[in-house]
N, C-alpha and C. Protein backbone atom coordinates (compact mmCIF):
# COMPACT_ATOMS: atom_id res chain seq x y z
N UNK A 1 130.39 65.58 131.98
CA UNK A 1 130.75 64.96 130.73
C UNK A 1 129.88 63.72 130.53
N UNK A 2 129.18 63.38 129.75
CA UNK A 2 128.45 62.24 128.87
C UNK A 2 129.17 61.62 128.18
N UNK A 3 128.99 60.60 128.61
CA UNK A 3 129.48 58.99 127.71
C UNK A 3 128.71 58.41 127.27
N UNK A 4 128.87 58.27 125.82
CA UNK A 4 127.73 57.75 124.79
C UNK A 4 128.23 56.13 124.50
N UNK A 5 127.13 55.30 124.49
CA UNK A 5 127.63 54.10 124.66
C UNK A 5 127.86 53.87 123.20
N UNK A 6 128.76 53.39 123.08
CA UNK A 6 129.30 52.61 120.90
C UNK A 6 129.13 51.29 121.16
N UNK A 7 127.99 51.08 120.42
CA UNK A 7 127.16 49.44 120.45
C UNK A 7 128.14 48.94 119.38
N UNK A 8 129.08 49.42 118.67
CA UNK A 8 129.66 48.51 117.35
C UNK A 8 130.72 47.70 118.26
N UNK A 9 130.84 46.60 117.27
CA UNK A 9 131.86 45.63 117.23
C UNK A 9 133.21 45.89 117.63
N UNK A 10 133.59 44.95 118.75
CA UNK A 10 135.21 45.69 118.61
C UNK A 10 135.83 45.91 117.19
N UNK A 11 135.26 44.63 116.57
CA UNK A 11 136.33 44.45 114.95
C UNK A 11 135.82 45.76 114.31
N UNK A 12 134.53 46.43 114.37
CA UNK A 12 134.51 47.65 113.99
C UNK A 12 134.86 48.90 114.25
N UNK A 13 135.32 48.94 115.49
CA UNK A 13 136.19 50.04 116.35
C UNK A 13 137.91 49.78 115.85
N UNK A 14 138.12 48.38 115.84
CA UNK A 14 139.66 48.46 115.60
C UNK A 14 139.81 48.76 113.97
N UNK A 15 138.63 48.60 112.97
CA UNK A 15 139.20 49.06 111.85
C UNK A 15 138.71 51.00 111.66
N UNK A 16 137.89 51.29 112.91
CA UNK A 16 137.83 52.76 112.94
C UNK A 16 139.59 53.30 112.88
N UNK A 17 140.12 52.99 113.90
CA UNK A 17 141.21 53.40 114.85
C UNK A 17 142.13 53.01 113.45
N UNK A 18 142.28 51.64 113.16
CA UNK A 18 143.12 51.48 111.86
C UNK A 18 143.41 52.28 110.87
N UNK A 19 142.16 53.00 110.45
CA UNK A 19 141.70 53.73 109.67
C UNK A 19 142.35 55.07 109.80
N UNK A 20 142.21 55.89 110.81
CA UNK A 20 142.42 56.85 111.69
C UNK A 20 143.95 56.77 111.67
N UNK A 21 144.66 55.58 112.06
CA UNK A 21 146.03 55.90 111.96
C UNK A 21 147.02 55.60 110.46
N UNK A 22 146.27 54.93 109.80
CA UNK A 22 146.83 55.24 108.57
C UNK A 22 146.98 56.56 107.94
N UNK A 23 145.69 56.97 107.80
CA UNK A 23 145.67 58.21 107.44
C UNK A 23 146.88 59.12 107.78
N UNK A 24 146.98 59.29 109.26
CA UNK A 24 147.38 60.29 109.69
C UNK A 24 149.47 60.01 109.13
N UNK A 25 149.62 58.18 108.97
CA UNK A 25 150.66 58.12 108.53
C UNK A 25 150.86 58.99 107.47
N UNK A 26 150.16 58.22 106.21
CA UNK A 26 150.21 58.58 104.62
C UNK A 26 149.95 60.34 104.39
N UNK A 27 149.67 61.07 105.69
CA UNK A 27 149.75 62.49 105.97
C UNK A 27 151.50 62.89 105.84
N UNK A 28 151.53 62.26 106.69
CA UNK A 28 153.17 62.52 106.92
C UNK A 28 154.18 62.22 105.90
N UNK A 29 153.91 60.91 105.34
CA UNK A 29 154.63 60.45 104.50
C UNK A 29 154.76 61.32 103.12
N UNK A 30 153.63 60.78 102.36
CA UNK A 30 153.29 61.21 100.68
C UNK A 30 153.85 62.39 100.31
N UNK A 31 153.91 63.44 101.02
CA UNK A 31 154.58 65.12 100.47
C UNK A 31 155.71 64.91 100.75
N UNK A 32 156.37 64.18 101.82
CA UNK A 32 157.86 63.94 101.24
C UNK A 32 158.29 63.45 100.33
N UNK A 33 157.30 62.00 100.12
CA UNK A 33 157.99 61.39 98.99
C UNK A 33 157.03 62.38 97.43
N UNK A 34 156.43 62.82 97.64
CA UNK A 34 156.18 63.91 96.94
C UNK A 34 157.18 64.65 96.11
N UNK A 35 157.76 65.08 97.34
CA UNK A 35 159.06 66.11 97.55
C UNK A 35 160.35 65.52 96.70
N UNK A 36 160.18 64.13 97.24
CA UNK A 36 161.55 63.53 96.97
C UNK A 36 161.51 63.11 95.09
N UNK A 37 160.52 63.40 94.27
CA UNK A 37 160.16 62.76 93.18
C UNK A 37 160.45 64.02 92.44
N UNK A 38 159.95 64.93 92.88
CA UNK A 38 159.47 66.55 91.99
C UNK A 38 161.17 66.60 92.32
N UNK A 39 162.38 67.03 92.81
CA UNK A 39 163.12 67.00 92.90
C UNK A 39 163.72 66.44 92.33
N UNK A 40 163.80 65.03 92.18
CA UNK A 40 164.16 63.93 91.30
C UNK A 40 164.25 64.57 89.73
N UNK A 41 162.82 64.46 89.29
CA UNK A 41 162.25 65.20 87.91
C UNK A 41 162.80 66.20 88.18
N UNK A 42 163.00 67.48 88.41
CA UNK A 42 163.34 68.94 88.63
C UNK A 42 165.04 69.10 88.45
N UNK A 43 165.85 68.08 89.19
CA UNK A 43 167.03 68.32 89.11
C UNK A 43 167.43 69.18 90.10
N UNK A 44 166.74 68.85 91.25
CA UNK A 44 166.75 69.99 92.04
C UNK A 44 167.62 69.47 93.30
N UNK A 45 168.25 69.87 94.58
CA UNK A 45 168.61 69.15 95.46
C UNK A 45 167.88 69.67 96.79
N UNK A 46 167.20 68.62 97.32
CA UNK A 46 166.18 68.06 98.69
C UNK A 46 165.51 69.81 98.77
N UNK A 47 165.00 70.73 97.88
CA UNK A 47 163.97 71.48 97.89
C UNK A 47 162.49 70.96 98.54
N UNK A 48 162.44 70.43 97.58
CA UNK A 48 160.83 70.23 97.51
C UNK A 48 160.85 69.03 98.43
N UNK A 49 161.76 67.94 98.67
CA UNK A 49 161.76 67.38 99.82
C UNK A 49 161.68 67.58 100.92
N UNK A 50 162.49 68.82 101.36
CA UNK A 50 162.47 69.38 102.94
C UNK A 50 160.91 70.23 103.08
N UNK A 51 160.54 70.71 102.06
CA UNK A 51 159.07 71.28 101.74
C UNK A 51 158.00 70.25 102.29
N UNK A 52 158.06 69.56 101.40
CA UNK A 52 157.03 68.48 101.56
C UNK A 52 157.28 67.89 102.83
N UNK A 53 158.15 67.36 103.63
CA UNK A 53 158.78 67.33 105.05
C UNK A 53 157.78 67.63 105.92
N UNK A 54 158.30 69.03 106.10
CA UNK A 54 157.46 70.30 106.58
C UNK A 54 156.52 69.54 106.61
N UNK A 55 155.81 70.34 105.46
CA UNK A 55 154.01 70.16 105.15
C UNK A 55 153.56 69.01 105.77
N UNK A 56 154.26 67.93 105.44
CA UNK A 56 153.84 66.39 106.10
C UNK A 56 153.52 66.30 107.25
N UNK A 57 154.67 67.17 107.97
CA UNK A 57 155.08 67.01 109.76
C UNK A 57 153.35 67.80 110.47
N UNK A 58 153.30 69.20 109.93
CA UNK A 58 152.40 69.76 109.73
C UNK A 58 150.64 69.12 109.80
N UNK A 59 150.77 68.49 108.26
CA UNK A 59 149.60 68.28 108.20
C UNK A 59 149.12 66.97 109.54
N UNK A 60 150.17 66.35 109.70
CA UNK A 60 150.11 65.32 110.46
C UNK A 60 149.49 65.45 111.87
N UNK A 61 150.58 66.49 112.46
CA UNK A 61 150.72 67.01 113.97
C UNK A 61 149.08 67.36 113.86
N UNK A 62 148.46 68.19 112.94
CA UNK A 62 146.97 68.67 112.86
C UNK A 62 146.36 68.37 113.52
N UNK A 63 146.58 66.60 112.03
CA UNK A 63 145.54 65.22 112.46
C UNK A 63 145.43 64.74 113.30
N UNK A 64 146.85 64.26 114.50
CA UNK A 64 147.06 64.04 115.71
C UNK A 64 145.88 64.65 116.81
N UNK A 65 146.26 65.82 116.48
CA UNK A 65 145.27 66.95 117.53
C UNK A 65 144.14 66.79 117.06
N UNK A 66 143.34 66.51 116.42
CA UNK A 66 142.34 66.49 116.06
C UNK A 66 141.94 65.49 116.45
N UNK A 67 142.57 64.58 116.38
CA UNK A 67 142.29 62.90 116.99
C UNK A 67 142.08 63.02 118.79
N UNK A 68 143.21 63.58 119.51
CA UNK A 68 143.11 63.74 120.69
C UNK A 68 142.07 64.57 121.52
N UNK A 69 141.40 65.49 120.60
CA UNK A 69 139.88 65.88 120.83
C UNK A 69 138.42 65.25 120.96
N UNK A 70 137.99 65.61 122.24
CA UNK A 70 136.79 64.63 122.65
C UNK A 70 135.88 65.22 121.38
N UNK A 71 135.06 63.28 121.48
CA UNK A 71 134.21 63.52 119.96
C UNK A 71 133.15 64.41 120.57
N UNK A 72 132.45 65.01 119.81
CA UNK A 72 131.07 65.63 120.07
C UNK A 72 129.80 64.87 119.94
N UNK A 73 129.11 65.28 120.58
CA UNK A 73 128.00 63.96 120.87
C UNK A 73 127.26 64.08 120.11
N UNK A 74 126.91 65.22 119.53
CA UNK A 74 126.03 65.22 118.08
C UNK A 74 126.42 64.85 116.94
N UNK A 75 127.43 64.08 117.00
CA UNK A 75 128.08 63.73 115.57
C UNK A 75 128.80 64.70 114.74
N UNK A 76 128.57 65.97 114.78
CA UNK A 76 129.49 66.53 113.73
C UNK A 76 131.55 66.21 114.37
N UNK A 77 132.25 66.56 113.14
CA UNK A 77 133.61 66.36 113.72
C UNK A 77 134.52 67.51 113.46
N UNK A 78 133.89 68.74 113.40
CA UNK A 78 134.72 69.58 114.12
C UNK A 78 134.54 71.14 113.10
């Protein structure tokens, strides 16, 4: 295994990582409250909430895994 040295800044690594975990929040989050709005408007009860849930939990868990994968040294990400 090769370890590529990252000449950047810590302050530029901690707003990588920042970056990285927001995302993966506002993954989780937004299709619930998605969910919870279209429902709202719809007249519907926690449908599209438990939907969007899901999907959230989903898209999230992905991102997670995707994160916990060693980077590739040629730069592409996946």
């Amino acid at each position: 295994m090769v370890k590529l040295r990252d000449d950047r800044s810590p302050y530029a690594l901690a707003m990588e990582w920042t970056s990285r975990i927001t995302t993966v929040a506002l993954e989780m989050v937004v299709p619930a409250l998605l969910g919870y709005w279209l429902d709202q408007w719809l007249g519907t009860r926690m449908v599209f909430l438990i939907l969007g849930a899901i999907l959230g939990f989903a898209t999230g868990f992905y991102s997670l895994l995707r994160l916990t994968r060693p980077s590739d040294p040629k730069g592409r990400d996946g």
